[in-house]
C-alpha atoms as a PDB file:
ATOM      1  CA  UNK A   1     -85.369  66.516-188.579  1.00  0.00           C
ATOM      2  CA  UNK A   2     -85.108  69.066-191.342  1.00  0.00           C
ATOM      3  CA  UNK A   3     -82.034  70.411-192.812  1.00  0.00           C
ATOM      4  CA  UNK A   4     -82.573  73.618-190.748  1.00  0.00           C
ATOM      5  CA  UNK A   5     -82.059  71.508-187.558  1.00  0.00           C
ATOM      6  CA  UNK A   6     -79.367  69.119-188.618  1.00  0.00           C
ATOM      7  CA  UNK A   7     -77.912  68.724-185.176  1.00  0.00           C
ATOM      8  CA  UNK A   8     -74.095  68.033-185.025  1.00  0.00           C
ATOM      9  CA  UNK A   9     -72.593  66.989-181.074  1.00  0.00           C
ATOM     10  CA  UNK A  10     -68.933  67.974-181.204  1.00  0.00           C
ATOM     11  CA  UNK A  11     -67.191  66.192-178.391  1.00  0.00           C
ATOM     12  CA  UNK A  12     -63.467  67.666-177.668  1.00  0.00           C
ATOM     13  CA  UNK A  13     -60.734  66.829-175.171  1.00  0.00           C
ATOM     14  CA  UNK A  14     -60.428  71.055-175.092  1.00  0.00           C
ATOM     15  CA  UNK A  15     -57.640  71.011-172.323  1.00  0.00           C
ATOM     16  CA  UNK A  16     -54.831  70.489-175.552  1.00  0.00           C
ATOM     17  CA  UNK A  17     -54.067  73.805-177.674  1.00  0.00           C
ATOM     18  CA  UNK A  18     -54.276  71.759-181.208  1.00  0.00           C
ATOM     19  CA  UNK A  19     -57.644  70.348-180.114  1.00  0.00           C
ATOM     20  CA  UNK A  20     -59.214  73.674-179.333  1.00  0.00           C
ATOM     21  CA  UNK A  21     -58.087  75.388-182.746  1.00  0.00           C
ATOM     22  CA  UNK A  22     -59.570  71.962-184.542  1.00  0.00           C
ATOM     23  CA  UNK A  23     -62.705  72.521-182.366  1.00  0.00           C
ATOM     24  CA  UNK A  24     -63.052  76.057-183.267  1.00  0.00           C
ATOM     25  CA  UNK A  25     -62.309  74.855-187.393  1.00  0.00           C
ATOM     26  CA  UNK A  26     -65.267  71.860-187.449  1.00  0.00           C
ATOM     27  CA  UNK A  27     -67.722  74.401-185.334  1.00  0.00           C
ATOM     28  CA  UNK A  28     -67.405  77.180-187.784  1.00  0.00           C
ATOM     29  CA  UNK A  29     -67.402  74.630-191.117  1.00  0.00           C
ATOM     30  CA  UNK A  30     -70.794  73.296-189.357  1.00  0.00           C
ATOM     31  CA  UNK A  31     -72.186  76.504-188.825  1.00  0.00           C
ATOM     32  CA  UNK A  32     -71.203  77.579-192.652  1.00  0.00           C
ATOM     33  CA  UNK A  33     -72.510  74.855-194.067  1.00  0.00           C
ATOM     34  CA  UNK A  34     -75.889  75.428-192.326  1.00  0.00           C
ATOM     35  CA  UNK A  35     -75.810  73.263-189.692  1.00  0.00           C
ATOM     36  CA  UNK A  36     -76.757  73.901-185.928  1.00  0.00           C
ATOM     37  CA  UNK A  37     -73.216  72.608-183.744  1.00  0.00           C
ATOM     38  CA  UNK A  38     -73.872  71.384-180.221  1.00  0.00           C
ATOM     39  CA  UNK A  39     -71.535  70.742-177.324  1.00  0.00           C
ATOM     40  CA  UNK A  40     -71.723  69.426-173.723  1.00  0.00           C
ATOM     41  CA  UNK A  41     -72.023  71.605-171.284  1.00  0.00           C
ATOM     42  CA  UNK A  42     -68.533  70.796-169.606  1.00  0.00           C
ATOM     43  CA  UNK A  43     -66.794  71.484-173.532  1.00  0.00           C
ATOM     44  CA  UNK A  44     -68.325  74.576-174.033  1.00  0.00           C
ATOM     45  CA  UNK A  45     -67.172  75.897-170.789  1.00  0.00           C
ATOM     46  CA  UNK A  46     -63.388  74.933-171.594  1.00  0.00           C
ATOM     47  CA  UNK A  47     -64.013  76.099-175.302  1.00  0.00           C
ATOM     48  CA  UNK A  48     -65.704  79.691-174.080  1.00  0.00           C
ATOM     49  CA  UNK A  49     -62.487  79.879-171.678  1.00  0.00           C
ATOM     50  CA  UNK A  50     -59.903  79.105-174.637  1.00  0.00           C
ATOM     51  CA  UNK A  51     -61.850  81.385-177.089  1.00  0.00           C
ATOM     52  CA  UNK A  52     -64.388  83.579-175.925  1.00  0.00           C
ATOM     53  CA  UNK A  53     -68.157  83.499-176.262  1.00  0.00           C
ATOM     54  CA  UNK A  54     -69.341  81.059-178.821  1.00  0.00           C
ATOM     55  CA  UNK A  55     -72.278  82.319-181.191  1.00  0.00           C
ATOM     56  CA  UNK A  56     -74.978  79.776-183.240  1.00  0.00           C
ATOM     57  CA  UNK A  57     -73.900  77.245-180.995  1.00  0.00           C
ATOM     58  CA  UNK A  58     -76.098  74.861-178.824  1.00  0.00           C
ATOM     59  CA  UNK A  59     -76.107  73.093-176.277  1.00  0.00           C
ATOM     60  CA  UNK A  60     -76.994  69.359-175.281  1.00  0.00           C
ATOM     61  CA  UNK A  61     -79.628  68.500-172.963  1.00  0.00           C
ATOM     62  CA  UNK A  62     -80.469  72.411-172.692  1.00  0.00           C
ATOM     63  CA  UNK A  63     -81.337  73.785-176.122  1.00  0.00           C
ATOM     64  CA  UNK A  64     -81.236  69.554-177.957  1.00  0.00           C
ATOM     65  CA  UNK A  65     -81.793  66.116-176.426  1.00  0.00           C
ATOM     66  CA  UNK A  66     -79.559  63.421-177.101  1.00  0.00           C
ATOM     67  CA  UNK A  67     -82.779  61.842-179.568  1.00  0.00           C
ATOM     68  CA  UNK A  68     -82.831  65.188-181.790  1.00  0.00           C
ATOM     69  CA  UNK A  69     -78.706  64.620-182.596  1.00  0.00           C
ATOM     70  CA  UNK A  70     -78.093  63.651-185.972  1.00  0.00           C
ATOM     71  CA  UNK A  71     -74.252  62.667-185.313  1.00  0.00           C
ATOM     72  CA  UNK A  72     -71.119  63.169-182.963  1.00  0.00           C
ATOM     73  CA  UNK A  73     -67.867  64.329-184.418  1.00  0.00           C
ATOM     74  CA  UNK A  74     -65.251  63.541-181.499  1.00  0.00           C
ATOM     75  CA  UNK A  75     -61.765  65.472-181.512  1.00  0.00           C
ATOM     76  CA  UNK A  76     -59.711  63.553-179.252  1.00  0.00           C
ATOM     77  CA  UNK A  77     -58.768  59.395-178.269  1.00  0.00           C
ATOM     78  CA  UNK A  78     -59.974  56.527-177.307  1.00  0.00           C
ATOM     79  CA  UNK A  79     -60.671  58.146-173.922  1.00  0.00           C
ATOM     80  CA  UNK A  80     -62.931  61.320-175.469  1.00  0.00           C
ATOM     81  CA  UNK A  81     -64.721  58.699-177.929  1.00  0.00           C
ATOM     82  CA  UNK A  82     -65.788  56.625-175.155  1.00  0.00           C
ATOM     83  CA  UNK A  83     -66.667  59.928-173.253  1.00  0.00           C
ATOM     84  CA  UNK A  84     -68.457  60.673-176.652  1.00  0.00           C
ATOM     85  CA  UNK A  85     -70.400  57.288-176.763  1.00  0.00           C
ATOM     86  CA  UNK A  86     -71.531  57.723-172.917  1.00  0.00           C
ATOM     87  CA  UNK A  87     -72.864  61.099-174.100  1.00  0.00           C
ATOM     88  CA  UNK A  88     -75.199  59.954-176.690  1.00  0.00           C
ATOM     89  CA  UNK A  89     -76.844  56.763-175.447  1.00  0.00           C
ATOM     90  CA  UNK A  90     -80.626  56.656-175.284  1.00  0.00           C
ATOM     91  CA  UNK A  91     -80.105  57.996-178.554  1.00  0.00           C
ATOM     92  CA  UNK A  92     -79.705  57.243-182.693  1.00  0.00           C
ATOM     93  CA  UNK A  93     -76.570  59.500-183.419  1.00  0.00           C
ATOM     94  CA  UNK A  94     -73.365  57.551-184.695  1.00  0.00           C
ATOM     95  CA  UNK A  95     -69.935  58.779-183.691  1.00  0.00           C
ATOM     96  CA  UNK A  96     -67.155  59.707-185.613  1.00  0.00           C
ATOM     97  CA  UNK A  97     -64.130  59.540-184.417  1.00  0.00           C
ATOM     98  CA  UNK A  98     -61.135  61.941-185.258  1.00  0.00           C
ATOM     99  CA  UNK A  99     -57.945  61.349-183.595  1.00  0.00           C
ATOM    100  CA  UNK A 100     -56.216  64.033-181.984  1.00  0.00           C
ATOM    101  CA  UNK A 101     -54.013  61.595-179.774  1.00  0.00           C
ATOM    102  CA  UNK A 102     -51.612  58.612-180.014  1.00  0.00           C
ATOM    103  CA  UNK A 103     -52.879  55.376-180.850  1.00  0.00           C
ATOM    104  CA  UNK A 104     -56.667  56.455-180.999  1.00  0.00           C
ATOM    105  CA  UNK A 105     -58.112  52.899-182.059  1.00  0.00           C
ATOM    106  CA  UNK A 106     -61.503  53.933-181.887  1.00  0.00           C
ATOM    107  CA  UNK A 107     -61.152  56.730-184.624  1.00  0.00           C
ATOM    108  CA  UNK A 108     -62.002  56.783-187.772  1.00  0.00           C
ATOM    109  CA  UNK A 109     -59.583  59.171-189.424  1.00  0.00           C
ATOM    110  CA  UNK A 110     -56.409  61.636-188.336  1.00  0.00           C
ATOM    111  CA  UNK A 111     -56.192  65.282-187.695  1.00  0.00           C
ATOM    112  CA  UNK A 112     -54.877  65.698-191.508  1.00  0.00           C
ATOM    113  CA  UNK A 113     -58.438  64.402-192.881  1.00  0.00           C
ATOM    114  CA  UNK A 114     -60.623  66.673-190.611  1.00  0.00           C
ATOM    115  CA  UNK A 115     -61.633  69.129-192.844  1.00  0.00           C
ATOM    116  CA  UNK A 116     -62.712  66.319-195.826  1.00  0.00           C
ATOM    117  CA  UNK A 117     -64.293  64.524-192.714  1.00  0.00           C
ATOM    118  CA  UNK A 118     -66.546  67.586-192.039  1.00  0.00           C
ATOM    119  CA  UNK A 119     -67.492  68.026-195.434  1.00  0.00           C
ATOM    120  CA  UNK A 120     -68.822  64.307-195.556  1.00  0.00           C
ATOM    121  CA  UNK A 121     -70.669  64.561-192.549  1.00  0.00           C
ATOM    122  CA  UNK A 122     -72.564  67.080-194.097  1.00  0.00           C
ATOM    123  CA  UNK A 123     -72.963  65.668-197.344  1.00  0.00           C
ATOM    124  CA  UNK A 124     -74.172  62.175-195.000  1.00  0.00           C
ATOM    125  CA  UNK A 125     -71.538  60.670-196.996  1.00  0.00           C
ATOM    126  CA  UNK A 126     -70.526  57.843-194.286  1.00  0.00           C
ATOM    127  CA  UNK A 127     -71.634  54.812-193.086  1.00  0.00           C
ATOM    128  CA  UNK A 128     -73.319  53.467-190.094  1.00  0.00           C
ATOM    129  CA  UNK A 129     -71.330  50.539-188.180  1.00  0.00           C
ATOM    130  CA  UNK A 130     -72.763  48.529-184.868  1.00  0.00           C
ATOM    131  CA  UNK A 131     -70.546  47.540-182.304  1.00  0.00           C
ATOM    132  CA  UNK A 132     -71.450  44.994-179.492  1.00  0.00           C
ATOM    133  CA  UNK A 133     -71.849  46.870-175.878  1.00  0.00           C
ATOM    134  CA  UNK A 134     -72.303  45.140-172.910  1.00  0.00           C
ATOM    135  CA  UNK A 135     -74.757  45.407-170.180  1.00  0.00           C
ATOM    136  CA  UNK A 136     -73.919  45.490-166.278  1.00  0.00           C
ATOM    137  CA  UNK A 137     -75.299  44.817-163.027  1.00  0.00           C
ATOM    138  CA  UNK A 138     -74.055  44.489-159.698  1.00  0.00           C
ATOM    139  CA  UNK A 139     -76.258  42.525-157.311  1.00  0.00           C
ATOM    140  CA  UNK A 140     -75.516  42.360-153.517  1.00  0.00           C
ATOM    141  CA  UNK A 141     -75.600  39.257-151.291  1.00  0.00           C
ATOM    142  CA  UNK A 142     -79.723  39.309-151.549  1.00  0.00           C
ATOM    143  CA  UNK A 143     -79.714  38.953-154.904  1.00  0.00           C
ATOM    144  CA  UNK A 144     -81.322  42.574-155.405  1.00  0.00           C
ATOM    145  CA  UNK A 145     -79.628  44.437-158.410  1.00  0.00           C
ATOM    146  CA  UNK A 146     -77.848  47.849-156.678  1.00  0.00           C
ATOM    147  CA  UNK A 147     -76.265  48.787-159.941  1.00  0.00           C
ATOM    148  CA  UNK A 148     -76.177  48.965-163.147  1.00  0.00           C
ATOM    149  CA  UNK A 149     -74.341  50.404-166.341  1.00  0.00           C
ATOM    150  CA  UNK A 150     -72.710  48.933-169.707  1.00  0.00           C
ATOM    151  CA  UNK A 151     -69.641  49.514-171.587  1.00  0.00           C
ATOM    152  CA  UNK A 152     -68.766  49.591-175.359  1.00  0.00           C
ATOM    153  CA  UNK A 153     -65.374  48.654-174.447  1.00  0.00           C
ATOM    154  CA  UNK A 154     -65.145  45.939-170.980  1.00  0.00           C
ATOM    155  CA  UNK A 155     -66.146  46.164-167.640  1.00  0.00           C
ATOM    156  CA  UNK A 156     -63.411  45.223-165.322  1.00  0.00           C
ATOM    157  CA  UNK A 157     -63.835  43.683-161.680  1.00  0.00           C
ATOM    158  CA  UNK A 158     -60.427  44.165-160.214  1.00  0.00           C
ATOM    159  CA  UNK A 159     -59.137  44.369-156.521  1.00  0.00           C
ATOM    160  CA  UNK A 160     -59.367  47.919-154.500  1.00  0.00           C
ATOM    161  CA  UNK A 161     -56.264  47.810-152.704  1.00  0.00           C
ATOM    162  CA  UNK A 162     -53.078  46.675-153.712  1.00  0.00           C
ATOM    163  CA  UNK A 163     -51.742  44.579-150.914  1.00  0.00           C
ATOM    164  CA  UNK A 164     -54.787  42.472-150.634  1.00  0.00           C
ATOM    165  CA  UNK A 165     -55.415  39.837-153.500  1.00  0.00           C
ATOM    166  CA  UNK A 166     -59.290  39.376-154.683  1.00  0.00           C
ATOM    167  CA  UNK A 167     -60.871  36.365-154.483  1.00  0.00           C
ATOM    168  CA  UNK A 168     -63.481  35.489-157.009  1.00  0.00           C
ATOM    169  CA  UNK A 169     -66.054  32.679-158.433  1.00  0.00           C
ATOM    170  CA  UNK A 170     -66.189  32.915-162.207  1.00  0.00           C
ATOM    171  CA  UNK A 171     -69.184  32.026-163.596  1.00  0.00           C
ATOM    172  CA  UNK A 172     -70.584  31.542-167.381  1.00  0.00           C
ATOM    173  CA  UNK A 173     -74.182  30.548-167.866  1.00  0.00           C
ATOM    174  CA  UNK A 174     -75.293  29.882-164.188  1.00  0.00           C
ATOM    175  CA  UNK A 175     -72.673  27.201-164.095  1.00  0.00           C
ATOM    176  CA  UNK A 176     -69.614  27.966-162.089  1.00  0.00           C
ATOM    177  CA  UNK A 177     -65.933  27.724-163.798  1.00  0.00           C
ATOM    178  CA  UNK A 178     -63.359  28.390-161.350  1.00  0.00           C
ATOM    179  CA  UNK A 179     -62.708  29.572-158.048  1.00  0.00           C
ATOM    180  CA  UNK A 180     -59.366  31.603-157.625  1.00  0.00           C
ATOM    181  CA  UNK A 181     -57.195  34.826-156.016  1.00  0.00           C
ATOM    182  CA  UNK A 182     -56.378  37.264-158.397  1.00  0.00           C
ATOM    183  CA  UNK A 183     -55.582  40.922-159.155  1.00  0.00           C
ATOM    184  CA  UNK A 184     -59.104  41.079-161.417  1.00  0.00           C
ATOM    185  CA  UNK A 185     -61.516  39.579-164.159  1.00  0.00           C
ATOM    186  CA  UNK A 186     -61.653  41.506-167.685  1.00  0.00           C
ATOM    187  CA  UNK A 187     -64.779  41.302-169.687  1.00  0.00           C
ATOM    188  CA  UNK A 188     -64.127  42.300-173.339  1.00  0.00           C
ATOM    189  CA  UNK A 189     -66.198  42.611-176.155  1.00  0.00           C
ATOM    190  CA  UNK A 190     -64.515  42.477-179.546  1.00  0.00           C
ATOM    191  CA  UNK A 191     -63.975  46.348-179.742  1.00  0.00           C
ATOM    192  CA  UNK A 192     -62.524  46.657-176.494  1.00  0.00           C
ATOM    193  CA  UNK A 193     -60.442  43.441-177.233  1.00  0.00           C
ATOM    194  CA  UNK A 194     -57.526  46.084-178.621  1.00  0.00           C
ATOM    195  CA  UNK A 195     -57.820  47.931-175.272  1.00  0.00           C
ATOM    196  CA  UNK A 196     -57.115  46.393-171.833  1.00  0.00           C
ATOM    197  CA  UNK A 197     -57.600  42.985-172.579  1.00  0.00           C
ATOM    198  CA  UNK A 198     -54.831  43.704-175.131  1.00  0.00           C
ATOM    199  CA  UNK A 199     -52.499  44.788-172.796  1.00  0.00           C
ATOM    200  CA  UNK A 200     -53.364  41.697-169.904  1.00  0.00           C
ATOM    201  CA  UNK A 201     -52.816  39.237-172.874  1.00  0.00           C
ATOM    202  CA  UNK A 202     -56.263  38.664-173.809  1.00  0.00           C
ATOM    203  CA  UNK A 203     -56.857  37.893-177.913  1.00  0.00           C
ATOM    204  CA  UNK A 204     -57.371  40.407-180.365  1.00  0.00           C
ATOM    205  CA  UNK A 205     -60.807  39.774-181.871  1.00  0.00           C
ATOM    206  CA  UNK A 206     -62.026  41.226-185.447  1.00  0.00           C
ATOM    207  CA  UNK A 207     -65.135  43.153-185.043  1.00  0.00           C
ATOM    208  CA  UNK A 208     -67.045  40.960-187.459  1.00  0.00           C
ATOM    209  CA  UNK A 209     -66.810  38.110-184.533  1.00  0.00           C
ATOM    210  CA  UNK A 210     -69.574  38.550-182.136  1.00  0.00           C
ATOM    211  CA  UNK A 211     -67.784  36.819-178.825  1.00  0.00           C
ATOM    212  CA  UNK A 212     -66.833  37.814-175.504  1.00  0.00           C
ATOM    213  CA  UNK A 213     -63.206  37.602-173.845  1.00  0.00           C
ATOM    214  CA  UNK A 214     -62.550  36.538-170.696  1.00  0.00           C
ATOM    215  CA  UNK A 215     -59.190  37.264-169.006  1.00  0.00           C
ATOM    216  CA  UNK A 216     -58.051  37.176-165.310  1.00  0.00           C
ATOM    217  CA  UNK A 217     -55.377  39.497-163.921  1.00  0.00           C
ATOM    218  CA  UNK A 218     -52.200  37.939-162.543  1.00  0.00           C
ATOM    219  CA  UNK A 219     -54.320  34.997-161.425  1.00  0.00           C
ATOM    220  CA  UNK A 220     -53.144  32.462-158.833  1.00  0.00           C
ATOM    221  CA  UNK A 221     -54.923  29.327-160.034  1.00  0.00           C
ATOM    222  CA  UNK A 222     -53.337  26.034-162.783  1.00  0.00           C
ATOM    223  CA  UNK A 223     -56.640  27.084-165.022  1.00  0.00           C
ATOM    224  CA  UNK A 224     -57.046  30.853-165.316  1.00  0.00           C
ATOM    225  CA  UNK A 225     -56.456  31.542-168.831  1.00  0.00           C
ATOM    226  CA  UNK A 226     -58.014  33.546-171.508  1.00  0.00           C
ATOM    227  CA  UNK A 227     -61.173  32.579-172.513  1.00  0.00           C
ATOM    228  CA  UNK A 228     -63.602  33.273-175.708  1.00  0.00           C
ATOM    229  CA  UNK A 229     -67.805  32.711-175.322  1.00  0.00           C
ATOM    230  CA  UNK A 230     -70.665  33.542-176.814  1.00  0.00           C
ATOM    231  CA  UNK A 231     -72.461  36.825-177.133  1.00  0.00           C
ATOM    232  CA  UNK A 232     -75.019  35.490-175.871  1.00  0.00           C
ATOM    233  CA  UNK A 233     -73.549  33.690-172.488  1.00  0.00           C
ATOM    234  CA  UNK A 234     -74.194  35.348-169.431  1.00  0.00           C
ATOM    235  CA  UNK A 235     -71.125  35.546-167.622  1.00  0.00           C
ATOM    236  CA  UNK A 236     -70.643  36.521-163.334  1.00  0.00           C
ATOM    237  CA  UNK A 237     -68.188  37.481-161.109  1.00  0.00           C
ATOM    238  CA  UNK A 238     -68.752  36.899-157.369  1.00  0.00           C
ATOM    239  CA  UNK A 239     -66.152  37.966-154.610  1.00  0.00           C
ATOM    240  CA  UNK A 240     -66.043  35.635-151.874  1.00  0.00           C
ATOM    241  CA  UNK A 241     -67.947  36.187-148.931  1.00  0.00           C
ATOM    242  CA  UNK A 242     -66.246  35.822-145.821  1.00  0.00           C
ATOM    243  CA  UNK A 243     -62.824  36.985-146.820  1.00  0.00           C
ATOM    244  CA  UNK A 244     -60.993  40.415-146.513  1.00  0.00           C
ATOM    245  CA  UNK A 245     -60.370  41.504-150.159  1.00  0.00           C
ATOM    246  CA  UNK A 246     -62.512  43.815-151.562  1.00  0.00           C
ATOM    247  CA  UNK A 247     -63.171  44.884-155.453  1.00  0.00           C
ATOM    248  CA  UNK A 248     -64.011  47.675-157.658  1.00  0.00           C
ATOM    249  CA  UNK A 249     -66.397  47.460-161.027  1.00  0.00           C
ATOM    250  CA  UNK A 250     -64.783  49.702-163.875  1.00  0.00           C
ATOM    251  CA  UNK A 251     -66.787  50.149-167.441  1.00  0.00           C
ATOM    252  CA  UNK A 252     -64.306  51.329-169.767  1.00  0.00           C
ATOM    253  CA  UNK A 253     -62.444  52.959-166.974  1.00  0.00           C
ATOM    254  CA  UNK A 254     -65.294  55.985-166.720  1.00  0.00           C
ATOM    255  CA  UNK A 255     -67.766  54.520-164.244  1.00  0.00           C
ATOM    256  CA  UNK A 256     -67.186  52.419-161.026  1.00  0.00           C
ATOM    257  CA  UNK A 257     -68.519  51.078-158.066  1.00  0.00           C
ATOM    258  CA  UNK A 258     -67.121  49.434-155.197  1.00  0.00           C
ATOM    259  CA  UNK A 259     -67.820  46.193-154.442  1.00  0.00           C
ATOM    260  CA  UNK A 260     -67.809  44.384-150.711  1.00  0.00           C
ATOM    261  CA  UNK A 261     -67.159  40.677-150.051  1.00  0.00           C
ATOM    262  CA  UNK A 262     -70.140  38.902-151.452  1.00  0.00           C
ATOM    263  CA  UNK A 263     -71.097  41.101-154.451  1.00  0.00           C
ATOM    264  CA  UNK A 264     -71.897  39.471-157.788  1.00  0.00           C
ATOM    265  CA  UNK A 265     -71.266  41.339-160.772  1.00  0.00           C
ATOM    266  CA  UNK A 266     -73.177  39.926-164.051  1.00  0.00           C
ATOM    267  CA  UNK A 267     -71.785  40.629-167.424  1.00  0.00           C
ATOM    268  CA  UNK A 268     -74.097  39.975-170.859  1.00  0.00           C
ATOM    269  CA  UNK A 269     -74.692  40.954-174.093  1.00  0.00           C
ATOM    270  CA  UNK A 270     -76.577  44.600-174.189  1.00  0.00           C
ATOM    271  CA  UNK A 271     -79.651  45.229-176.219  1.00  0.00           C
ATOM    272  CA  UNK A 272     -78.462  48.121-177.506  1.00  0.00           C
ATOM    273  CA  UNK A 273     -75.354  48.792-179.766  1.00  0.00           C
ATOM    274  CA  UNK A 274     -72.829  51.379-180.247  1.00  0.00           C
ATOM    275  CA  UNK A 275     -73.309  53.294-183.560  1.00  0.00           C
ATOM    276  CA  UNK A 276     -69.936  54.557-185.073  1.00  0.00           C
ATOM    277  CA  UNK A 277     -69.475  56.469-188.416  1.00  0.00           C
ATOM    278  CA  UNK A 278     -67.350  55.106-190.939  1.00  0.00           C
ATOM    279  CA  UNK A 279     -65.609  56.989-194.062  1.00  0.00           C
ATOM    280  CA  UNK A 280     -63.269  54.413-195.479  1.00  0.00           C
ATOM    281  CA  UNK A 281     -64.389  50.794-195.191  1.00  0.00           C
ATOM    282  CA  UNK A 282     -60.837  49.132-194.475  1.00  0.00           C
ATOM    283  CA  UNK A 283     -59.407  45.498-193.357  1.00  0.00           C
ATOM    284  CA  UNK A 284     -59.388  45.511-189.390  1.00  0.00           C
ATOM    285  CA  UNK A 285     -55.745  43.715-190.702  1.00  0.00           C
ATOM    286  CA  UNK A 286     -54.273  47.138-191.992  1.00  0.00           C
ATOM    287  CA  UNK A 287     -55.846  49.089-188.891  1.00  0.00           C
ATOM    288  CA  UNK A 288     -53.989  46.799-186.610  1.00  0.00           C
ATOM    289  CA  UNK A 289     -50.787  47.207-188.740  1.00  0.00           C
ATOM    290  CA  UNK A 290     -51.282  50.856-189.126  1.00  0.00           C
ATOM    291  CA  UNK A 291     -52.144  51.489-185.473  1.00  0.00           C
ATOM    292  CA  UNK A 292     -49.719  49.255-183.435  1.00  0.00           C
ATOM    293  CA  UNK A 293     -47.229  49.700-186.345  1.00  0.00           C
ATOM    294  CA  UNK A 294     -46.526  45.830-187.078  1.00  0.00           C
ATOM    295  CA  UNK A 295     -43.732  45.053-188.890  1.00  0.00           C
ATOM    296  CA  UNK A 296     -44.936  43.470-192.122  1.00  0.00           C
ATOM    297  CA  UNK A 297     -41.480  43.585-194.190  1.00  0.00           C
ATOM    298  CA  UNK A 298     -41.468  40.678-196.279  1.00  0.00           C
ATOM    299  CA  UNK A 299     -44.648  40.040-196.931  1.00  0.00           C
ATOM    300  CA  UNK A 300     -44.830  38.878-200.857  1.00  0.00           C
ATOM    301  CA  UNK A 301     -48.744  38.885-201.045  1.00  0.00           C
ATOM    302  CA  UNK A 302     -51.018  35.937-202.776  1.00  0.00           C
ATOM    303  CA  UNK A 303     -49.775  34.616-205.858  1.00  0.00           C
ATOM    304  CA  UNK A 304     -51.266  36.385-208.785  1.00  0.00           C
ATOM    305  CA  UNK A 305     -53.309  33.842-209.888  1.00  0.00           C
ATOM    306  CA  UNK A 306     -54.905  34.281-207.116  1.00  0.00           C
ATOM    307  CA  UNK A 307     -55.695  37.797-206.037  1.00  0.00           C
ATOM    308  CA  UNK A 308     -59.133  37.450-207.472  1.00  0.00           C
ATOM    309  CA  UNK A 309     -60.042  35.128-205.102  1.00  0.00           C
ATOM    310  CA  UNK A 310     -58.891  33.590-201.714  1.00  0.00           C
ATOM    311  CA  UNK A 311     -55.304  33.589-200.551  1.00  0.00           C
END
């Protein structure tokens, strides 16, 4: 890829009035700078609505394929990033992150920073980071695989309606666990860790871990708690033939697919990572302060004679 063709993806939740003037700020610095912008086909018709006809700009999958993008700058949360990530598997391109939202985990940097951000990308001045994904596949009572899909975040088998509870067989490694009624199963990887498994109690785990978290929903069973396994354990979830309850397979809320009495949904390690940009290597401790806001007051810090070294 030659400077000429330095592809930049710019993913933006357009449907917000501050997103679509930051959209219309990082397209134009990209195109000054020499660089050849590129949007989804679904963002540049909200972006052509909000502003009008949109000149040097390309777009993916009609005028560049997902292997010719050189990086993804995403204007949005959580929810766009993930959107963002979906869009650029099969291919090479990192994502960056800029949060346009609340808590926006996933990003990088805030709104303020954008412009610096931009200037960076172009420069390459930025790191490459891999996350764990996970790989998915839904088998039916056969055996034979009917779908399949992956998540950077978890995939989720939880119960489709709400006055029926959904019974499952957990399994890790071929071996089964336990046997129990519940509201759902999440299966975390360390990035999504601060996501849903946050919220149902699951543990927070730092990205340098490589593990998987495994946490029922409102489970009615003595042994149902959160639990952490290898990357490299395969783990299942089978709803019980011969009952009533049926389920539903989420990956990081986007896809889904229903799942009848009998289904088996198998949960491992993907092959392929998630590639995120990083401008300011920081302690996953401070990003966990700064985004859930922690209260820290007190804290004195290590001794002086030993800030050099360990705490």
């Amino acid at each position: 890829m030659t400077d000429a063709q330095r592809n930049i993806l710019v993913v933006a939740h357009a449907r917000r009035p501050h997103t679509v003037a930051a959209a219309e700020r990082v397209l134009g610095s990209l195109v000054a700078a020499g660089a050849r912008p590129v949007l989804a086909a679904d963002d540049r018709a909200e972006l052509v609505a909000a502003l009008g006809e949109l000149d040097g700009v390309l777009t993916l999958d009609r005028d560049v394929t997902v292997a010719q993008l050189e990086l993804a700058i995403v204007l949005g949360g959580d929810g766009t990033i993930l959107r963002a990530v979906d869009l650029v598997r099969g291919g090479t391109a990192p994502v960056l992150g800029i949060n346009m939202g609340h808590v926006g985990f996933l990003a990088e940097i805030e709104a303020d920073d954008m412009d610096d951000a931009v200037r960076r990308v172009i420069d390459r001045d930025y790191e490459v980071e891999e996350r764990m994904a996970l790989s998915v596949r839904v088998k039916d009572e056969t055996g034979a695989v009917v779908y399949e899909t992956w998540a950077l975040n978890e995939a989720t088998v939880e119960k489709a309606s709400r006055e029926r509870m959904l019974e499952v067989v957990l399994e890790v490694d071929r071996r089964p666990l336990s046997a129990f009624g519940c509201d759902g199963v999440v299966i975390a990887t360390p990035t999504g860790s601060t996501a849903y498994n946050f919220s149902a109690g699951g543990p927070v785990i730092w990205p340098t871990v490589e593990a998987v978290a495994v946490v029922p929903l409102s489970a009615h069973a003595l042994f149902a708690r959160p639990l952490v396994i290898s990357p490299e354990a395969s783990v299942a979830i089978e709803v019980v033939a011969g009952t009533n309850g049926t389920g539903i397979l989420w990956a990081d809320g986007r896809r889904s697919r229903d799942l009848p009495p009998g289904a088996r949904v198998v949960v491992r390690r993907s092959s392929t990572p998630v590639r995120l940009a990083r401008l300011h290597p920081a302690a996953f401790t401070d990003r966990l302060v700064q985004k859930f806001r922690l209260p820290v007051v007190g804290w004195r810090g290590p001794a002086i004679e030993q800030r050099e070294g360990s705490s």
